[in-house]
C-alpha atoms as a PDB file:
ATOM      1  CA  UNK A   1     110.656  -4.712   6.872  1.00  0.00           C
ATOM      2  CA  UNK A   2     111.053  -7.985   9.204  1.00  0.00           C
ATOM      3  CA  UNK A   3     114.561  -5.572  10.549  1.00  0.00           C
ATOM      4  CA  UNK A   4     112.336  -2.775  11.097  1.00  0.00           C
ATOM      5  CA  UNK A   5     110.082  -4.644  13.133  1.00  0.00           C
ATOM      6  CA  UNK A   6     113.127  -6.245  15.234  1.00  0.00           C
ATOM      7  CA  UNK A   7     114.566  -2.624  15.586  1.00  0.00           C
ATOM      8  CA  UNK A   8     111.470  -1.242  16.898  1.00  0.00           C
ATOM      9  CA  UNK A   9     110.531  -4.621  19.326  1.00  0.00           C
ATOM     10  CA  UNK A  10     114.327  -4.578  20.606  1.00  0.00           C
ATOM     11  CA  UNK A  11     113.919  -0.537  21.623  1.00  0.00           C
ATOM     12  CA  UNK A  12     110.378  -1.273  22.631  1.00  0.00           C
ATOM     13  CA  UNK A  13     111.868  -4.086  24.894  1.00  0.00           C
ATOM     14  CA  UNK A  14     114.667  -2.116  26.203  1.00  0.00           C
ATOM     15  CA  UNK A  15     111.902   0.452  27.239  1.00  0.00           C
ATOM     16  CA  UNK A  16     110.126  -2.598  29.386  1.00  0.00           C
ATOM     17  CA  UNK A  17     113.177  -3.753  30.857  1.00  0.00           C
ATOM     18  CA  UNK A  18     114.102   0.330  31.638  1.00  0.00           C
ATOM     19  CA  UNK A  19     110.448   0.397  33.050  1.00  0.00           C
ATOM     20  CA  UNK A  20     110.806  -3.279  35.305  1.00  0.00           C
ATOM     21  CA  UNK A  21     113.023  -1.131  37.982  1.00  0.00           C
ATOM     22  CA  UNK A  22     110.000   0.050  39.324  1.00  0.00           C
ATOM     23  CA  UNK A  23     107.632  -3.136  38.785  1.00  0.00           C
ATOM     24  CA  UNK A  24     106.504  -4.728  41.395  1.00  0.00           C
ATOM     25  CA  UNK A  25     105.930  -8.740  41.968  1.00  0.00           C
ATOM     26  CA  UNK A  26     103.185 -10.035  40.874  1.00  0.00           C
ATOM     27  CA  UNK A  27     101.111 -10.857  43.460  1.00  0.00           C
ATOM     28  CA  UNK A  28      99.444 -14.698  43.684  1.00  0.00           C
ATOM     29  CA  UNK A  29      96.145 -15.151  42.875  1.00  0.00           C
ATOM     30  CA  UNK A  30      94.306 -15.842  46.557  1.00  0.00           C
ATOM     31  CA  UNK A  31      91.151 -16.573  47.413  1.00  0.00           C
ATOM     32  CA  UNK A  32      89.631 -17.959  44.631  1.00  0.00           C
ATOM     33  CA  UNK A  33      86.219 -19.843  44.764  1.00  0.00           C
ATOM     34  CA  UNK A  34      86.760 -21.319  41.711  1.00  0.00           C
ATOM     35  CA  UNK A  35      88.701 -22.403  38.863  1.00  0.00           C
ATOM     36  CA  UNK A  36      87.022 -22.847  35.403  1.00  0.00           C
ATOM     37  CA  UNK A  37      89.054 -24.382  31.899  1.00  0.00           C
ATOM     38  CA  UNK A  38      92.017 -24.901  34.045  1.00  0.00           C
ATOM     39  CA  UNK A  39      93.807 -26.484  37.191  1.00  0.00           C
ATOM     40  CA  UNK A  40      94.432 -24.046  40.235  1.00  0.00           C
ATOM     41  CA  UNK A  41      97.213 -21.612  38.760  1.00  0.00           C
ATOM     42  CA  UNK A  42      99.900 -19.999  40.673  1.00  0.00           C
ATOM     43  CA  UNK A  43     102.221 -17.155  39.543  1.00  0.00           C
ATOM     44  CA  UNK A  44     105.235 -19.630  40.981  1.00  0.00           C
ATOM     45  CA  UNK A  45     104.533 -21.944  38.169  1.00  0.00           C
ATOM     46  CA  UNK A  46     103.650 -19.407  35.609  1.00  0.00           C
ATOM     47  CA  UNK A  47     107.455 -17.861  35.894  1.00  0.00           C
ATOM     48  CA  UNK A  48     109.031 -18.105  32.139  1.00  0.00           C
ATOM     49  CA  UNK A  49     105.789 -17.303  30.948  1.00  0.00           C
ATOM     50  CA  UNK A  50     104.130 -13.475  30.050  1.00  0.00           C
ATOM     51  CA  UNK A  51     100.856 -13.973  31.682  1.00  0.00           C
ATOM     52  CA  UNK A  52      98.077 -11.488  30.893  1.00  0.00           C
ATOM     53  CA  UNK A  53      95.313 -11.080  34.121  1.00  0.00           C
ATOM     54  CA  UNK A  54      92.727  -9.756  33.147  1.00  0.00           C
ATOM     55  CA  UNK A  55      90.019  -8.536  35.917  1.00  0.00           C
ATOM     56  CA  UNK A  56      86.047  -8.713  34.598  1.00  0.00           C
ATOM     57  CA  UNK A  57      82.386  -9.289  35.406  1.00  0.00           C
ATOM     58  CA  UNK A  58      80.410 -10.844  32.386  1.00  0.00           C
ATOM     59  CA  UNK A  59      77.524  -8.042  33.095  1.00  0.00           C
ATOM     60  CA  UNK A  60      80.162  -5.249  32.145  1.00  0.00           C
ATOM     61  CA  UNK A  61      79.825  -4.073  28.622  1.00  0.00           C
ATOM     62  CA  UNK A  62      83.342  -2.462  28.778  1.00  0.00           C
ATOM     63  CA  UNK A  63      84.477  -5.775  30.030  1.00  0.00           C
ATOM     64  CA  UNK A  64      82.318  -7.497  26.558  1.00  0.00           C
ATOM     65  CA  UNK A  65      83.757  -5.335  24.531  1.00  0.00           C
ATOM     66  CA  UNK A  66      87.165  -5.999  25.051  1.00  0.00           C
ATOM     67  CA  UNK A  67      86.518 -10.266  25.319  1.00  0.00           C
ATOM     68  CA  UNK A  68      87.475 -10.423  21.711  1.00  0.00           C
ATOM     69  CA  UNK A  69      90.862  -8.694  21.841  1.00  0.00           C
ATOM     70  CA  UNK A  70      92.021 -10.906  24.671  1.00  0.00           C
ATOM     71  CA  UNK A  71      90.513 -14.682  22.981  1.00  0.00           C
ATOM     72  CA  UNK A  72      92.796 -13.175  19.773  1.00  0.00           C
ATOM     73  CA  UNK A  73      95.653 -12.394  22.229  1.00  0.00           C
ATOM     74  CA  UNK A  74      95.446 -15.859  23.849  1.00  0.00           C
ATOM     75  CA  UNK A  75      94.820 -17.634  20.251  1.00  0.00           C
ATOM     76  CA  UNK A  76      97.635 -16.081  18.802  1.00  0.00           C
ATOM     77  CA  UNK A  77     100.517 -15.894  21.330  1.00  0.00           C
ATOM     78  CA  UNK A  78      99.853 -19.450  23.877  1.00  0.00           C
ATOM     79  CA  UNK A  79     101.642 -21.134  21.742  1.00  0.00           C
ATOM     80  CA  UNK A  80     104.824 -18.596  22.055  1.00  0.00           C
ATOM     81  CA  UNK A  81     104.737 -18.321  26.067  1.00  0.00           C
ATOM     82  CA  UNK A  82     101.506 -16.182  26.924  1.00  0.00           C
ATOM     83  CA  UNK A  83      99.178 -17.248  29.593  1.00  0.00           C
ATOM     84  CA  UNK A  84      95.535 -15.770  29.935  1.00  0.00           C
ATOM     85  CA  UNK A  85      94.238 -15.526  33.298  1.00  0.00           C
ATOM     86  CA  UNK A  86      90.594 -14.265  33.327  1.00  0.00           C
ATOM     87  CA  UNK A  87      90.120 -13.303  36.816  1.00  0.00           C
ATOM     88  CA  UNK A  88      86.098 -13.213  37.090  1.00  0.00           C
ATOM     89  CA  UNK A  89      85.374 -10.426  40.244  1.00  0.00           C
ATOM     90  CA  UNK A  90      81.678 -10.037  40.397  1.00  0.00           C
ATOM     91  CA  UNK A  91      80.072  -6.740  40.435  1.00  0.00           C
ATOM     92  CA  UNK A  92      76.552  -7.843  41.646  1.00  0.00           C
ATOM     93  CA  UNK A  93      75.290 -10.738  43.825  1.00  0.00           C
ATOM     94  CA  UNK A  94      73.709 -12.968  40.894  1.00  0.00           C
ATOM     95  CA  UNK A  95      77.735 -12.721  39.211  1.00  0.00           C
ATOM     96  CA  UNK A  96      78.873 -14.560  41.972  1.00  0.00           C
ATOM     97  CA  UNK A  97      76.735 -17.829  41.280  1.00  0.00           C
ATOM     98  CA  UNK A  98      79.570 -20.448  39.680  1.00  0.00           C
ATOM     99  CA  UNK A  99      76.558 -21.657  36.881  1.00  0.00           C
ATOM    100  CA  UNK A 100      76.451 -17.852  36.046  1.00  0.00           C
ATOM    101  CA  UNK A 101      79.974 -17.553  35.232  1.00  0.00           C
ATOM    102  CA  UNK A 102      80.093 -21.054  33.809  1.00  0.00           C
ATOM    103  CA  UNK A 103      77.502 -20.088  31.534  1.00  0.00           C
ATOM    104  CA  UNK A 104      78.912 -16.826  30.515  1.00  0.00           C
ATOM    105  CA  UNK A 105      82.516 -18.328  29.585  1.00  0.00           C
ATOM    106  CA  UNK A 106      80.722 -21.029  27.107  1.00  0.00           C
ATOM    107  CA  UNK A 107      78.392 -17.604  25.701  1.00  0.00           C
ATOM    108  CA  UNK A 108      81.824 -15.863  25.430  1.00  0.00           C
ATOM    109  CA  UNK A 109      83.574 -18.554  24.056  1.00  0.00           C
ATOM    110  CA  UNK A 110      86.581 -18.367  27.001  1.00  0.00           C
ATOM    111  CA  UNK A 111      88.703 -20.677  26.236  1.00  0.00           C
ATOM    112  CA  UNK A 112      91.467 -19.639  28.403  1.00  0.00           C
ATOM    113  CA  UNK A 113      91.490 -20.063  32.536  1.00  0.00           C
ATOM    114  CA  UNK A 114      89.052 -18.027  34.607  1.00  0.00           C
ATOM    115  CA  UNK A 115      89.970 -17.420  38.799  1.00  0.00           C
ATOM    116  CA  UNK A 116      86.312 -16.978  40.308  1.00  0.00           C
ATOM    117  CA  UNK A 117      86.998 -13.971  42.631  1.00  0.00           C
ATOM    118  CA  UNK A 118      84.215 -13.587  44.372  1.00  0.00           C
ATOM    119  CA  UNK A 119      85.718 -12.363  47.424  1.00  0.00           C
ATOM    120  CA  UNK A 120      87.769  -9.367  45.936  1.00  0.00           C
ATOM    121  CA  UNK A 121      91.138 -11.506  47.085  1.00  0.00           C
ATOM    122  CA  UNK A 122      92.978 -11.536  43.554  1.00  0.00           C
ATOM    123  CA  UNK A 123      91.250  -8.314  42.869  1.00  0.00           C
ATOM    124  CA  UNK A 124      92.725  -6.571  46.284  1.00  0.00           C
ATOM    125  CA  UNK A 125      96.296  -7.912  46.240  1.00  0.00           C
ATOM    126  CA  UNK A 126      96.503  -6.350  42.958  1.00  0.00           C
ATOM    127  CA  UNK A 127      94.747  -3.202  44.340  1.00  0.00           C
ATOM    128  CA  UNK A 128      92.804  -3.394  41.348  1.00  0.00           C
ATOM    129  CA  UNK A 129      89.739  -0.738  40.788  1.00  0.00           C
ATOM    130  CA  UNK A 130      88.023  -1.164  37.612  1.00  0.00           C
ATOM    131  CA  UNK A 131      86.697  -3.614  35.173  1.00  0.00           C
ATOM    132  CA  UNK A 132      88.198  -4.380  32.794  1.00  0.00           C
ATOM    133  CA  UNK A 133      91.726  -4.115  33.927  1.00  0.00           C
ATOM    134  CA  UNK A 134      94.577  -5.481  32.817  1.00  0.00           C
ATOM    135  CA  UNK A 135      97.813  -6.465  34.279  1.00  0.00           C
ATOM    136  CA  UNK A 136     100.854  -8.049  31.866  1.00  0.00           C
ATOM    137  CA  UNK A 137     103.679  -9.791  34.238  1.00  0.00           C
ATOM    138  CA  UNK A 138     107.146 -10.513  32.497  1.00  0.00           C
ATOM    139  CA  UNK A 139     108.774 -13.865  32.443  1.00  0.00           C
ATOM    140  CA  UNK A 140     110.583 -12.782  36.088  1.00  0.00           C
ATOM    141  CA  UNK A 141     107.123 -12.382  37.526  1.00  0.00           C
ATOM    142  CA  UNK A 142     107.108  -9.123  37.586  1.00  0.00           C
ATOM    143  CA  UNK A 143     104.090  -6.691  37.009  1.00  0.00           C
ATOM    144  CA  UNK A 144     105.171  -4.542  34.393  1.00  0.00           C
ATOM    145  CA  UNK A 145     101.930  -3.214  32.164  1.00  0.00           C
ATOM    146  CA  UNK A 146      98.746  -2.045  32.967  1.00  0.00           C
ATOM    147  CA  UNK A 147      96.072  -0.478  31.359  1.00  0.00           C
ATOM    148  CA  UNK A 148      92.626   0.050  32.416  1.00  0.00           C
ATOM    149  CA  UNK A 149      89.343   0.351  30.681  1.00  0.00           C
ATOM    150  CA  UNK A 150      88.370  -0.170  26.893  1.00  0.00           C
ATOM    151  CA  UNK A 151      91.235   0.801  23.980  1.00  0.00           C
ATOM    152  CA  UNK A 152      94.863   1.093  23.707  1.00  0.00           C
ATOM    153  CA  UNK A 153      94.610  -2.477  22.175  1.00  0.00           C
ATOM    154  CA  UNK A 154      97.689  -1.600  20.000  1.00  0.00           C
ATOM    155  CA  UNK A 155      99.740  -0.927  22.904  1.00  0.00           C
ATOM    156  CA  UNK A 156      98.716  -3.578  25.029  1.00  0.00           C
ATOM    157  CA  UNK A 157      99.418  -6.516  21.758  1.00  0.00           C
ATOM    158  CA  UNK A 158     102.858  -4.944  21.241  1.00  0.00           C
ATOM    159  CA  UNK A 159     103.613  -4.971  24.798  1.00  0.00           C
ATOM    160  CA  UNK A 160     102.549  -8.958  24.742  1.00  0.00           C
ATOM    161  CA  UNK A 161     105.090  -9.316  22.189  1.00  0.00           C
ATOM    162  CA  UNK A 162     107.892  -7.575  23.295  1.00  0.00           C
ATOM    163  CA  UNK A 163     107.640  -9.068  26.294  1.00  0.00           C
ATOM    164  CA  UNK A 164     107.490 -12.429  24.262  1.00  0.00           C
ATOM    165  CA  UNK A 165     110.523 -11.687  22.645  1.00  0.00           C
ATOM    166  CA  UNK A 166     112.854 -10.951  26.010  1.00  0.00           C
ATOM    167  CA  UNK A 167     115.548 -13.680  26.708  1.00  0.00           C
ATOM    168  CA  UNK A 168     114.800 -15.364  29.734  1.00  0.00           C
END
């Protein structure tokens, strides 16, 4: 079974790496107000890693509802080279207040960084759209995954891994 799996994460990688031609560079995070549970970040120092952004507003139900797939992601892969980057972009004036989103992190139980985007900076270099939305980058700093909206959970955790798994 554990060959299986390898066979299917080595094609699945393959596939990525196929796919990376066309990435793009990630772009920096810029402009944020505010960091919460971490130091300022930048995508420099987070090359080596797989880093997971992850655009939301804590008013967004779609954005709730997929909180607990990305605290299991970051629980179960930090330890193996995956970096979490909530990147909070408000939706309405009253998301924008720094006690709002500190608040809504502790209710949440975020445990991971948070970028407070209240300008749209983050959320523009990545020409981002919706909430949620998320972006995987490879250990070159490339953006190589996205999926936006609720589901595809299954997709976006195998992704994490094969992306995990690449040599460096």
């Amino acid at each position: 079974m554990h060959t299986l799996i390898s066979l299917v994460a080595a094609a699945f990688v393959a596939s990525i790496s196929t796919s990376s031609a066309q990435a793009a560079a990630a772009p920096e995070f810029t402009g944020i107000e505010q960091w919460h549970n971490s130091a300022p970040l930048t995508m420099q120092q987070l090359r080596g890693k797989v880093v997971l952004v992850d655009f939301w507003t804590y008013t967004c139900i779609n954005c709730i509802n997929t909180l607990p797939y990305v605290r299991s992601w970051h629980q179960k892969y930090k330890d193996q080279g995956l970096v979490v980057v909530g990147v909070h972009t408000p939706e309405f004036p009253f998301e924008r207040s720094a006690d709002n989103v500190k608040k809504a992190i502790k209710r949440f139980d975020i445990g991971y960084p948070v970028a407070q985007d209240n300008r749209y900076a983050t959320w523009n270099a990545y020409s981002n759209r919706f909430w949620p939305a998320f972006y995987l980058i490879d250990k070159k700093g490339q953006v190589v995954y996205s999926h936006f909206g609720e589901g595809d959970y299954a997709e976006t955790e195998n992704t994490i891994r094969a992306l995990l798994a690449q040599k460096d």
